[in-house]
N, C-alpha and C. Protein backbone atom coordinates (compact mmCIF):
# COMPACT_ATOMS: atom_id res chain seq x y z
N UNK A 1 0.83 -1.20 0.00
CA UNK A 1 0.00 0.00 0.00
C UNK A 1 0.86 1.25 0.00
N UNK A 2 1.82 1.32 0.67
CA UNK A 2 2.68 2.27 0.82
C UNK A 2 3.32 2.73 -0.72
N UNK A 3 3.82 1.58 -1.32
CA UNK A 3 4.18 1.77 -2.90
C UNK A 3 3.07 2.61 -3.75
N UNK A 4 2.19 1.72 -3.89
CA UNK A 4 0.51 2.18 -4.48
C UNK A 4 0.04 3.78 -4.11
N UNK A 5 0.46 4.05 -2.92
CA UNK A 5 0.10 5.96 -2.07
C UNK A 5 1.32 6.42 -2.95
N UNK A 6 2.65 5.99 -2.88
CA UNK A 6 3.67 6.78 -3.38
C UNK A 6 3.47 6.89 -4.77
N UNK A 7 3.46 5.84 -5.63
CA UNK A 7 2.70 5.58 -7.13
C UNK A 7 1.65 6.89 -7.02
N UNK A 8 0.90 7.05 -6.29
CA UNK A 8 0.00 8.39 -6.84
C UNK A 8 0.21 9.92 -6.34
N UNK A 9 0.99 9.55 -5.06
CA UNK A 9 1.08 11.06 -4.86
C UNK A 9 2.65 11.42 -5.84
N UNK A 10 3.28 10.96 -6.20
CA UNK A 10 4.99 11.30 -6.01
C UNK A 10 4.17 12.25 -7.93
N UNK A 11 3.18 11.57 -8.97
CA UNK A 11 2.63 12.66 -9.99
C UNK A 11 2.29 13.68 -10.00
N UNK A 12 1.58 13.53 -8.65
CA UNK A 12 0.64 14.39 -8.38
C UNK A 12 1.13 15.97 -7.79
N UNK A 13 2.45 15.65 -6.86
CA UNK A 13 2.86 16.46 -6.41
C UNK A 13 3.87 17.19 -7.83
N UNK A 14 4.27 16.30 -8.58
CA UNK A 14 5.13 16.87 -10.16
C UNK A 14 3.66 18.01 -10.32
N UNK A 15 2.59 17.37 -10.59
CA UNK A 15 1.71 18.42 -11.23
C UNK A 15 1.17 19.66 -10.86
N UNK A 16 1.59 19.52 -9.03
CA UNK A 16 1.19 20.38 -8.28
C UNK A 16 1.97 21.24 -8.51
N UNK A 17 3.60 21.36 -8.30
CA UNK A 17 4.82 21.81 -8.40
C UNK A 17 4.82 22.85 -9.56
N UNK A 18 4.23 22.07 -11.20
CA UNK A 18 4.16 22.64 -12.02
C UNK A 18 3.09 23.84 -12.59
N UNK A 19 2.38 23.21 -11.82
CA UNK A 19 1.14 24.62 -11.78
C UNK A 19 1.01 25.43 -10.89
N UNK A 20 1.98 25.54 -9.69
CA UNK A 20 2.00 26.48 -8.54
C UNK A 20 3.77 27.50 -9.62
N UNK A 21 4.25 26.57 -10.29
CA UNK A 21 5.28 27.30 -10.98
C UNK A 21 6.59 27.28 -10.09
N UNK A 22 6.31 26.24 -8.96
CA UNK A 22 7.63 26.56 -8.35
C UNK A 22 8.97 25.57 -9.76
N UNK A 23 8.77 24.95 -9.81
CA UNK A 23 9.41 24.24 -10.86
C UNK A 23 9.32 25.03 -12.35
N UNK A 24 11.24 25.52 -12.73
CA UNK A 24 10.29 25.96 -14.32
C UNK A 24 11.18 24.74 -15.11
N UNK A 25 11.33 25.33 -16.40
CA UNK A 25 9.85 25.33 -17.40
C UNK A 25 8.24 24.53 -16.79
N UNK A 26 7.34 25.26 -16.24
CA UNK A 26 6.26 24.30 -16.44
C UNK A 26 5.92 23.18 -17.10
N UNK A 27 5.02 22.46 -16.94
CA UNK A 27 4.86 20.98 -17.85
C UNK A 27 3.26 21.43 -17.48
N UNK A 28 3.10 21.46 -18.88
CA UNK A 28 1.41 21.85 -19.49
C UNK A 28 0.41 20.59 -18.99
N UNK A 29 -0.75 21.12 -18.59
CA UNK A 29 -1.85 20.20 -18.24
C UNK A 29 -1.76 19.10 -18.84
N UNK A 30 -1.81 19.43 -20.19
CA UNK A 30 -2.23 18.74 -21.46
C UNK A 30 -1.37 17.61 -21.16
N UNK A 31 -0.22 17.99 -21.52
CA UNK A 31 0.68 17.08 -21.44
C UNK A 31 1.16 16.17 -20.15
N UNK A 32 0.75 16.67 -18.81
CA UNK A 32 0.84 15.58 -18.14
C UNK A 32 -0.01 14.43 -18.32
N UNK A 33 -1.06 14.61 -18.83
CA UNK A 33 -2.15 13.82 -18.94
C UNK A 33 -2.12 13.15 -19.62
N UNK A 34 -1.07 13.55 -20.89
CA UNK A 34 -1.15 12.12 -21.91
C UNK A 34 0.37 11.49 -21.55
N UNK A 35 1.23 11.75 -20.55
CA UNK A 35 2.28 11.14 -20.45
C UNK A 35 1.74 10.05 -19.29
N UNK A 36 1.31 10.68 -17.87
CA UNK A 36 0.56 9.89 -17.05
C UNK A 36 -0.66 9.52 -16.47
N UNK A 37 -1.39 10.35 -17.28
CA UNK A 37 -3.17 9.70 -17.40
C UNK A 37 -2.62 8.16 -17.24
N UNK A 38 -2.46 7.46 -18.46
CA UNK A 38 -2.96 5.96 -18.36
C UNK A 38 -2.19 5.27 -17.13
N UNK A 39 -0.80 5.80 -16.97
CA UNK A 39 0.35 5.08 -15.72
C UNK A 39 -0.96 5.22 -14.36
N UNK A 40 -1.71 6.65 -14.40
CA UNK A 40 -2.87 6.62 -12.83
C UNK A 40 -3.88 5.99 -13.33
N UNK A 41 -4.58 5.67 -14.38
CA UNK A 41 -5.86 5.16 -14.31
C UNK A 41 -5.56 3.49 -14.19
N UNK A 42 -4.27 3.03 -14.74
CA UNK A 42 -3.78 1.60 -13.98
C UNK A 42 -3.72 1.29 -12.90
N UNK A 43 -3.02 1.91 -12.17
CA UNK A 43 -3.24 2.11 -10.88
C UNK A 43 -4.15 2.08 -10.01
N UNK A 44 -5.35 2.87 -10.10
CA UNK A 44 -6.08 2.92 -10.01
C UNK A 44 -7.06 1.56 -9.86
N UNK A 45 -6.83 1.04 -11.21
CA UNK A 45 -7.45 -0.24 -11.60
C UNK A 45 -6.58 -1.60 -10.86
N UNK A 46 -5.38 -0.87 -10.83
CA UNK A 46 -4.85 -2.45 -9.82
C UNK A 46 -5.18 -2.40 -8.42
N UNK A 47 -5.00 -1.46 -7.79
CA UNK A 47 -5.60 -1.28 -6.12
C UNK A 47 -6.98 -1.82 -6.39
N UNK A 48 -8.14 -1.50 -7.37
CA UNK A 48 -9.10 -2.09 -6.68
C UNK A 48 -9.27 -3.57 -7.19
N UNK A 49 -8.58 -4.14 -8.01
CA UNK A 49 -8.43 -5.68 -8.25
C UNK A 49 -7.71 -6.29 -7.13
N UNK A 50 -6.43 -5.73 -6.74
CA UNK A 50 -5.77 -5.49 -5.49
C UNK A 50 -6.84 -6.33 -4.01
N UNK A 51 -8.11 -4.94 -3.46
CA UNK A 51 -8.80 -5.06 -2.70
C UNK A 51 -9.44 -6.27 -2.98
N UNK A 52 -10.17 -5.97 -4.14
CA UNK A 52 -11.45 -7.61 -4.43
C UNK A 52 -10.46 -8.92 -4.28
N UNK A 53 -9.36 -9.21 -4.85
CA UNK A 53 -8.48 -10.82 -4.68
C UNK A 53 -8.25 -11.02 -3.18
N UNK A 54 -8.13 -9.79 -2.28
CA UNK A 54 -7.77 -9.90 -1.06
C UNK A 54 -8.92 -10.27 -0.20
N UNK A 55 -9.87 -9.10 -0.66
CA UNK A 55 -11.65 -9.83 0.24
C UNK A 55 -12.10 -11.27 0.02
N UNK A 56 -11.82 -11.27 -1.48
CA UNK A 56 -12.49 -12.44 -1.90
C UNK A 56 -11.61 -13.78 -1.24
N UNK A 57 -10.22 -13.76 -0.86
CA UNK A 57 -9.65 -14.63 -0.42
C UNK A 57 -9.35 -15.29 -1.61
N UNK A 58 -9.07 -14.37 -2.64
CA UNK A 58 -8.68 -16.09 -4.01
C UNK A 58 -7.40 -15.87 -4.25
N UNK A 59 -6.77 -17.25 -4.34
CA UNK A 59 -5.43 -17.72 -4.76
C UNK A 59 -4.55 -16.79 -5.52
N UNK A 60 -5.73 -15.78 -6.42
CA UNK A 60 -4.71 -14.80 -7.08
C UNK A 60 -4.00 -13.84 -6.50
N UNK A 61 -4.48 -13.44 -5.04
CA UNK A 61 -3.66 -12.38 -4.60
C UNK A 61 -2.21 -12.02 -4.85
N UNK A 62 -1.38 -13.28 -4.71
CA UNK A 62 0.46 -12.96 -4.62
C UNK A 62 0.48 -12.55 -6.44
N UNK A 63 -0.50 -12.89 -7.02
CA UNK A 63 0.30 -12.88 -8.89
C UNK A 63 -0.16 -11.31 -9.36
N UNK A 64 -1.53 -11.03 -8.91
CA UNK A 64 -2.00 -10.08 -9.52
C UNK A 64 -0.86 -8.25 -8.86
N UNK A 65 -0.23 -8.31 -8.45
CA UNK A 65 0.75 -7.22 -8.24
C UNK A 65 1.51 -7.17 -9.46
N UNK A 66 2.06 -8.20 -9.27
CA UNK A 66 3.42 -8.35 -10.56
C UNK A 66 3.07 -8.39 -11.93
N UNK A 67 1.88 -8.63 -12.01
CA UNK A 67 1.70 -8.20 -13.59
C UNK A 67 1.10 -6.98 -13.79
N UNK A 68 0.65 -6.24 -12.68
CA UNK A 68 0.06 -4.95 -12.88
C UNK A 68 1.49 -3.76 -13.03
N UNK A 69 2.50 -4.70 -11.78
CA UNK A 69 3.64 -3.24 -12.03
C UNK A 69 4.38 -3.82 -13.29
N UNK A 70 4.44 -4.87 -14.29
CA UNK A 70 5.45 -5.11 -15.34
C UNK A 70 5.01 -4.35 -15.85
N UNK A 71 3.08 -4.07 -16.55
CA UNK A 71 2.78 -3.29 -16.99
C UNK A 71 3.14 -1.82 -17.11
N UNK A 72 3.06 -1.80 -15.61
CA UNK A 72 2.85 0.02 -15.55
C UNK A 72 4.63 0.30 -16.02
N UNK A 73 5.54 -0.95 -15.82
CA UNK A 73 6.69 0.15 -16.20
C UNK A 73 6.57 0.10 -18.14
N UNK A 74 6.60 -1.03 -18.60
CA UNK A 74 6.11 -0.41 -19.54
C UNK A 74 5.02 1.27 -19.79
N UNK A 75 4.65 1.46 -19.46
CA UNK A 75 3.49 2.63 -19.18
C UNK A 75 4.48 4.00 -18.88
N UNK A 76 5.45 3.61 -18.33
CA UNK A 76 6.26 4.54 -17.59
C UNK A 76 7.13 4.80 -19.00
N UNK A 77 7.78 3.76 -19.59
CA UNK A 77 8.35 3.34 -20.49
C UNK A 77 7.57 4.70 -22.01
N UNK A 78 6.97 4.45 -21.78
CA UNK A 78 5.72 4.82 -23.10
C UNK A 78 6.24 6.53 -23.11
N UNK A 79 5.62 6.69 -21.51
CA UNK A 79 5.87 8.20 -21.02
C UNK A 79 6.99 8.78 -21.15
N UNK A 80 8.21 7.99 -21.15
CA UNK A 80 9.46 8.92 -21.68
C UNK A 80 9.45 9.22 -22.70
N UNK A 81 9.05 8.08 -23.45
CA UNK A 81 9.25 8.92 -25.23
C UNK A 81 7.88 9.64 -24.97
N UNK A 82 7.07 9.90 -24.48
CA UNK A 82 6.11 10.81 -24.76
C UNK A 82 6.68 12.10 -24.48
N UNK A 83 7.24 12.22 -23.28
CA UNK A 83 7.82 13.55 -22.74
C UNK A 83 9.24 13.89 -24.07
N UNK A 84 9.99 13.18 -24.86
CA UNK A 84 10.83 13.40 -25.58
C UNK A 84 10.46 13.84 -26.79
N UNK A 85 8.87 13.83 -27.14
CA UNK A 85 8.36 14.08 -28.25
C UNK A 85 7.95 15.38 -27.89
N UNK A 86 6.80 15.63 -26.80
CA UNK A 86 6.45 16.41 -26.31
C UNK A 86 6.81 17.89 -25.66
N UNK A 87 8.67 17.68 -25.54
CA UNK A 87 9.66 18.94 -25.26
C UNK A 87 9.35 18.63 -23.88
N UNK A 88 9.10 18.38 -23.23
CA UNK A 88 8.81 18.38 -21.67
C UNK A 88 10.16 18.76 -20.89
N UNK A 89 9.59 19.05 -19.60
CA UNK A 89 10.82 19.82 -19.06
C UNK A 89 12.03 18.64 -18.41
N UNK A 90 13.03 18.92 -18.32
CA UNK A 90 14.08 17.57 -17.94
C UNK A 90 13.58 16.97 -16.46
N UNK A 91 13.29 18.21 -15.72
CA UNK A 91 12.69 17.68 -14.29
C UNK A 91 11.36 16.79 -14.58
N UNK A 92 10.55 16.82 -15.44
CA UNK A 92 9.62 15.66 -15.17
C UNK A 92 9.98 14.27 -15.75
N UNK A 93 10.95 14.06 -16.83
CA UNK A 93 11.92 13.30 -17.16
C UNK A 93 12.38 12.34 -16.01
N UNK A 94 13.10 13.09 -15.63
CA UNK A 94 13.97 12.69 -13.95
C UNK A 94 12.97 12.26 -13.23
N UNK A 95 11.54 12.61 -12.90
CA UNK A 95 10.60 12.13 -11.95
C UNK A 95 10.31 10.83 -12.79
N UNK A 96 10.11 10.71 -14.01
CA UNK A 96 9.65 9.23 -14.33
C UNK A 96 10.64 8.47 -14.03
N UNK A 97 11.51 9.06 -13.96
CA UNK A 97 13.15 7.73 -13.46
C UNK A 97 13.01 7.34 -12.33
N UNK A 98 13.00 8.55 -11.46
CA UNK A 98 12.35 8.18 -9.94
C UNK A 98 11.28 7.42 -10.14
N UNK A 99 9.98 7.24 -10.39
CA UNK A 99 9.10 6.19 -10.93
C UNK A 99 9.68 4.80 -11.35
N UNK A 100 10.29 4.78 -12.34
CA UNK A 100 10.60 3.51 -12.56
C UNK A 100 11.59 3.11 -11.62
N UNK A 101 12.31 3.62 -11.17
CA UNK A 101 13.18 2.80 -10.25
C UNK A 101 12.47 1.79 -9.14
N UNK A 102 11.24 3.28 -8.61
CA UNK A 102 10.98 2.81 -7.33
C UNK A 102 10.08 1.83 -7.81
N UNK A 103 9.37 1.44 -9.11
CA UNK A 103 8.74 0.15 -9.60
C UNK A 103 9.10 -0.61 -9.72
N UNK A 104 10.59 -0.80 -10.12
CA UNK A 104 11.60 -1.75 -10.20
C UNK A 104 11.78 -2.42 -9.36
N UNK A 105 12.27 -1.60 -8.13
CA UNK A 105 12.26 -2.50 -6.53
C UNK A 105 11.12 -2.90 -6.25
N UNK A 106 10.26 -2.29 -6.57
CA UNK A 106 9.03 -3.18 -5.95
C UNK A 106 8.71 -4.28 -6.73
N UNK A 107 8.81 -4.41 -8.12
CA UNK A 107 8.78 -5.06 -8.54
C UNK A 107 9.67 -6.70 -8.24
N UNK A 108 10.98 -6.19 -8.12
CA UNK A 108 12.13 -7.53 -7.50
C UNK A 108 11.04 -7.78 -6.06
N UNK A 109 10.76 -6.97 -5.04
CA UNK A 109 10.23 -7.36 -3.76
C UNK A 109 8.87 -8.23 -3.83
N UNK A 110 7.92 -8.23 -4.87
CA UNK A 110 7.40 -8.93 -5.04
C UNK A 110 7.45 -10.39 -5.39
N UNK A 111 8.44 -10.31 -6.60
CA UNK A 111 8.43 -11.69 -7.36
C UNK A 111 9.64 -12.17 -6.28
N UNK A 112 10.43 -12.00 -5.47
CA UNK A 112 10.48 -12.13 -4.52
C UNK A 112 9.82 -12.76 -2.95
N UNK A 113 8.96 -12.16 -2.87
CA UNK A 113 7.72 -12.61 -2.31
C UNK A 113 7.02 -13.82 -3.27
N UNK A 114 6.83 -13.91 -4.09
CA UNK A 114 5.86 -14.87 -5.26
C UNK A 114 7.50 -16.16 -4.52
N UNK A 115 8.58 -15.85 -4.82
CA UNK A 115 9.19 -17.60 -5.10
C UNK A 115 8.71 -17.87 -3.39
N UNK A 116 9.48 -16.91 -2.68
CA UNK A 116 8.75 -17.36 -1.30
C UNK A 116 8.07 -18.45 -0.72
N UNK A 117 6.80 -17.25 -1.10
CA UNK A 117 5.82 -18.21 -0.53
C UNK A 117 5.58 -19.31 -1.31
N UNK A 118 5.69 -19.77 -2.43
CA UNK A 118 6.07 -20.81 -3.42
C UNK A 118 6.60 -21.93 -2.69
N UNK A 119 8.05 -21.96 -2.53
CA UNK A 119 8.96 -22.43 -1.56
C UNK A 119 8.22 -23.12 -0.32
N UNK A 120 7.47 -22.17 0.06
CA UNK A 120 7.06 -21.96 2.02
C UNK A 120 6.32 -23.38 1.64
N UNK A 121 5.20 -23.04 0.25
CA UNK A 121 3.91 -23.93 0.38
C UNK A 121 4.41 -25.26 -0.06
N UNK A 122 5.41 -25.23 -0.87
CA UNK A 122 5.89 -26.46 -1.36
C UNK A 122 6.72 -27.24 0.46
N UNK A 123 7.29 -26.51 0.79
CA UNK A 123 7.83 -27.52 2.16
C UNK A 123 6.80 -28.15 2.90
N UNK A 124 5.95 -27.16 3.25
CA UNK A 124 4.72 -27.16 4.37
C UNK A 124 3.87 -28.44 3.33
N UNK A 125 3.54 -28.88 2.21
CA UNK A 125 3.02 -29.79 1.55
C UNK A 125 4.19 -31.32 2.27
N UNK A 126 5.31 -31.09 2.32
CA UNK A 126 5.78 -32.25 2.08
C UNK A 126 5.63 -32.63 3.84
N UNK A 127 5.70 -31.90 4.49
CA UNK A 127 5.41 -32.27 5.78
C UNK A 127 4.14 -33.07 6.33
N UNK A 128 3.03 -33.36 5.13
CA UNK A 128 2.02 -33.80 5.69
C UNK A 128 1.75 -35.10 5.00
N UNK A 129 1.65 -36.40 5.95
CA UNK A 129 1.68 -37.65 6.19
C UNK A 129 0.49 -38.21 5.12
N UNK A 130 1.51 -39.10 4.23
CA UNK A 130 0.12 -39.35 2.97
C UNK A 130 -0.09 -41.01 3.64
């Protein structure tokens, strides 16, 4: 969850930054929106697939992370050449790096987590008397 809050505020505050003008060159409405519109409306869409695998208690919980962040760095991916087409300012550049990095690690911390508990369930199977 902590990743997922940072995933939305760490844009949000770029956009804030840029329309309060403390940051120059500005980075136009327009253009944040088509660099990271789709990176938040994923997001968006994975927290609440996120919530439902977790209520619902189904088996998918550990998988459905890791294919939502491979995605989004692709997504992130998309957004640099968008910002390179777009003239965008180098500081929002640099924030998608910050982005992908910090997706990156989360990304290893997951699939990480996935062999894990993998591992855990495969021992805990062999322990029980057929």
């Amino acid at each position: 969850m902590i990743a997922n809050t940072a995933g939305f505020v760490l844009p949000l505050i770029m956009l804030l930054a840029s329309s309060t003008y403390n940051v120059r060159p500005p980075l136009p409405f327009i253009s944040f929106v088509v660099m990271l519109g789709p990176y938040l409306l994923m997001l968006a869409v994975q927290i609440a697939a996120e919530v439902m695998t977790w209520m619902q208690k189904s088996p998918t919980w550990l998988v459905v992370p890791v294919v939502y962040e491979i995605y989004r760095l692709f997504q992130l991916r998309r957004a640099i050449r968008l910002a390179a087409l777009l003239g965008a300012p180098v500081w929002s550049i640099e924030g998608l790096l910050v982005l992908i990095s910090m997706w990156l690690f989360v990304l290893v911390v997951q699939l990480l987590r996935v062999a894990w508990f993998s591992g855990y369930a495969a021992k805990s199977q062999q322990r029980l008397p057929f």
